[in-house]
N, C-alpha and C. Protein backbone atom coordinates (compact mmCIF):
# COMPACT_ATOMS: atom_id res chain seq x y z
N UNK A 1 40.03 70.85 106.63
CA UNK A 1 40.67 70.11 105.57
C UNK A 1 42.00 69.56 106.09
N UNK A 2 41.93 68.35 105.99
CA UNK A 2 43.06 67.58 106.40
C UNK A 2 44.53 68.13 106.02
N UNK A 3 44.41 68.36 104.63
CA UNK A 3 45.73 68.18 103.76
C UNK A 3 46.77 69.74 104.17
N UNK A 4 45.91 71.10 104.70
CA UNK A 4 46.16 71.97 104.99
C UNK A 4 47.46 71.91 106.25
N UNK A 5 47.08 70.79 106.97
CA UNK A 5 47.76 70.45 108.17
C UNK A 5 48.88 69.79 107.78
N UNK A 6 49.36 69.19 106.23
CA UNK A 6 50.44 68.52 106.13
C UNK A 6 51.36 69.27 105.22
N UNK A 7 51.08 70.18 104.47
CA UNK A 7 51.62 71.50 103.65
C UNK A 7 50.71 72.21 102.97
N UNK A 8 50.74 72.99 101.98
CA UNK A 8 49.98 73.76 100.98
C UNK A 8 48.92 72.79 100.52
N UNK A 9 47.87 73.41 100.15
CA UNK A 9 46.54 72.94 99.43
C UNK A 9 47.50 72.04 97.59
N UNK A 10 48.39 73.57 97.90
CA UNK A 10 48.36 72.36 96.55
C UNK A 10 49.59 71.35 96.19
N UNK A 11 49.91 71.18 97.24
CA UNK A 11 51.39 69.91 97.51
C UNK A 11 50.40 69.10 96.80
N UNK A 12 51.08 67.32 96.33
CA UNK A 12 50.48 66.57 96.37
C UNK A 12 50.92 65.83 96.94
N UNK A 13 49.49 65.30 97.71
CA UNK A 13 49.75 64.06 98.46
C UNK A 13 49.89 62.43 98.18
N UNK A 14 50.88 62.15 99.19
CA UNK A 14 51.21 60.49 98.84
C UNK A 14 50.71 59.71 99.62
N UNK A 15 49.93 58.44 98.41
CA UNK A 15 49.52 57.74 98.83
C UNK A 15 49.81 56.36 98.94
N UNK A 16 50.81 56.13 98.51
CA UNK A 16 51.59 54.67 98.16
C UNK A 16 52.31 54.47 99.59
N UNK A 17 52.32 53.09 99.82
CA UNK A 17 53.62 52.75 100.83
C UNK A 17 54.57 53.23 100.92
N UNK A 18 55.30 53.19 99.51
CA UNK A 18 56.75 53.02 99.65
C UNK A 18 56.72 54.34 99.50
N UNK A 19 56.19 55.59 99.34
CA UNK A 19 56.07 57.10 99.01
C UNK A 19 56.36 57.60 100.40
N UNK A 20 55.53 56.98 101.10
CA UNK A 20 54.99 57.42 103.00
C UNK A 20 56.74 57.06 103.56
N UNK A 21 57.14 55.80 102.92
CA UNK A 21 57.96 55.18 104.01
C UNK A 21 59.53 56.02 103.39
N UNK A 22 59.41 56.43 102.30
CA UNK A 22 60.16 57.23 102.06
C UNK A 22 60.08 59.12 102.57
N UNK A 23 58.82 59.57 102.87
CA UNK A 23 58.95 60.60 103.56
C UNK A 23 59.06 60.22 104.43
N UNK A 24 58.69 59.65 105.10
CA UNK A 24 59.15 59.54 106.50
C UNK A 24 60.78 59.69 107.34
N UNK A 25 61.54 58.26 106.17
CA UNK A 25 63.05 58.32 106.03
C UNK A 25 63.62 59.54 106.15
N UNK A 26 63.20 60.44 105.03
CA UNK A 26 63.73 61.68 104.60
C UNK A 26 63.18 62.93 106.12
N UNK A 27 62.13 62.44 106.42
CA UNK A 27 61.88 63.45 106.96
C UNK A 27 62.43 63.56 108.28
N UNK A 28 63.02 62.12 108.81
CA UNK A 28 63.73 61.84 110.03
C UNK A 28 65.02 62.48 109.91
N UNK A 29 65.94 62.35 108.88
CA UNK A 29 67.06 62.95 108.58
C UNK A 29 67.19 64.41 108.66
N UNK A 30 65.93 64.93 107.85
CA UNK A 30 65.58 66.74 108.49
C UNK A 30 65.45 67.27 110.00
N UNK A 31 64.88 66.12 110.37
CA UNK A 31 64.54 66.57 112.35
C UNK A 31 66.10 66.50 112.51
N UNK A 32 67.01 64.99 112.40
CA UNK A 32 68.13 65.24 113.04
C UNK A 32 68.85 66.20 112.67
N UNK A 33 68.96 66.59 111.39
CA UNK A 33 69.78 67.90 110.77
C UNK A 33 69.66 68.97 112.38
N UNK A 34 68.09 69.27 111.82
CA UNK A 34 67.86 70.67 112.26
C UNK A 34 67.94 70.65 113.56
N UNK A 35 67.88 69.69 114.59
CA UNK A 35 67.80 69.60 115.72
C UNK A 35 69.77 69.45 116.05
N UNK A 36 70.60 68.67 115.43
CA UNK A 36 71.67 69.53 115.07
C UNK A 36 72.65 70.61 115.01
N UNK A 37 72.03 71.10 114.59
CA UNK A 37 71.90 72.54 114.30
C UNK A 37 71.55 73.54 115.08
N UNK A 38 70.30 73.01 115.50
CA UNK A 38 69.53 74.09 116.60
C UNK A 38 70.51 73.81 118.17
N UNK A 39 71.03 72.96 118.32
CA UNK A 39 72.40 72.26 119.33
C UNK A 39 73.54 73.11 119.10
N UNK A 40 73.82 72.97 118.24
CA UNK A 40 75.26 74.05 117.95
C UNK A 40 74.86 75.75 118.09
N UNK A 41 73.78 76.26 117.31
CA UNK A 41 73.53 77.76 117.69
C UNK A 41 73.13 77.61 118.89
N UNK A 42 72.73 76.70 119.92
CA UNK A 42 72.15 77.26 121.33
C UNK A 42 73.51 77.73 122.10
N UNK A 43 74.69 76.59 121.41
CA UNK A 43 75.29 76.99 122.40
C UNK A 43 76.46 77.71 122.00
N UNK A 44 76.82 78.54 120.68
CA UNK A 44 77.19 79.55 120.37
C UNK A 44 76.68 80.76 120.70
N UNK A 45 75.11 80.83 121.11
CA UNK A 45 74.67 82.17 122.02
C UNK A 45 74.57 82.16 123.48
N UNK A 46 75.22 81.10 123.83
CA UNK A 46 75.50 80.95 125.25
C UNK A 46 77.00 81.86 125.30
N UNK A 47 77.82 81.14 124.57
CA UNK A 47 78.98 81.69 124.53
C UNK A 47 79.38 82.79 124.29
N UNK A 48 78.34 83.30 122.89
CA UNK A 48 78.55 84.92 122.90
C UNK A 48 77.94 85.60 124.06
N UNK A 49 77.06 85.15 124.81
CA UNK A 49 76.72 86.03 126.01
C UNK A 49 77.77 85.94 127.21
N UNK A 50 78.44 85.20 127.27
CA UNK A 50 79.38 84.79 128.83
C UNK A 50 80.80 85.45 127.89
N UNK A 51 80.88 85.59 126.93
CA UNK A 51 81.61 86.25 126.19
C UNK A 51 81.62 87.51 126.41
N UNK A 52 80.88 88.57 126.56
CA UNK A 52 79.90 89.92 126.14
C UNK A 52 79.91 89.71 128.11
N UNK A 53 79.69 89.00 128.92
CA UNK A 53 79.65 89.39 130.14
C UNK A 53 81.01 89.24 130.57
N UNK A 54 82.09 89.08 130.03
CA UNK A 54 82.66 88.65 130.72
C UNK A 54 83.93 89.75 130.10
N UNK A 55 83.79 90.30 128.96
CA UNK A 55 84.70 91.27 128.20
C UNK A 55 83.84 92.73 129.15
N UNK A 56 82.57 92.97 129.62
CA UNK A 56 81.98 94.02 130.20
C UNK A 56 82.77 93.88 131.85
N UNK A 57 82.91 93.08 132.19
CA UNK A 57 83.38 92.74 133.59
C UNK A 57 84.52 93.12 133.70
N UNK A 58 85.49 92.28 133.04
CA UNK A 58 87.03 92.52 133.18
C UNK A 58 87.34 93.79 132.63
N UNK A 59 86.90 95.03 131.70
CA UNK A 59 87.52 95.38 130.96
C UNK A 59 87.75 97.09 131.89
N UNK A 60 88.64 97.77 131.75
CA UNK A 60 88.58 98.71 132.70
C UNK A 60 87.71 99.75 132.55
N UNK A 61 87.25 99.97 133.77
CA UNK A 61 85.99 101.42 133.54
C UNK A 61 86.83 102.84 132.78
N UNK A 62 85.49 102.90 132.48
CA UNK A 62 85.58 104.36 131.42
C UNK A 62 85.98 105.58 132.23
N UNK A 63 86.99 106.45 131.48
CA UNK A 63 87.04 107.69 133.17
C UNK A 63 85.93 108.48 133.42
């Protein structure tokens, strides 16, 4: 079943032009969000790790 592949059985689907050309719009704005987004946390867990290696490195050994 086709419709399974585009959300829930029971979304409804659009069939009009201007319906399509409006998800589409909308749905481009979600990729850039999240992609965004997914840009900024990659490289906040970069940082907490060189962070976390770098406070383990410098910090003086335990007696």
């Amino acid at each position: 079943m086709v419709s399974a592949v585009h959300g829930r059985p029971t979304d409804r689907q659009t069939l009009g032009a201007v319906q399509i050309l409006r998800y589409e719009r909308d749905r481009a704005r979600t990729v850039l969000r999240m992609t965004n987004w997914a840009r900024w946390t990659g490289l906040l867990g970069v940082l907490a790790v060189t962070s976390a290696v770098l406070i383990t490195w410098i910090a003086p050994p335990a007696p």
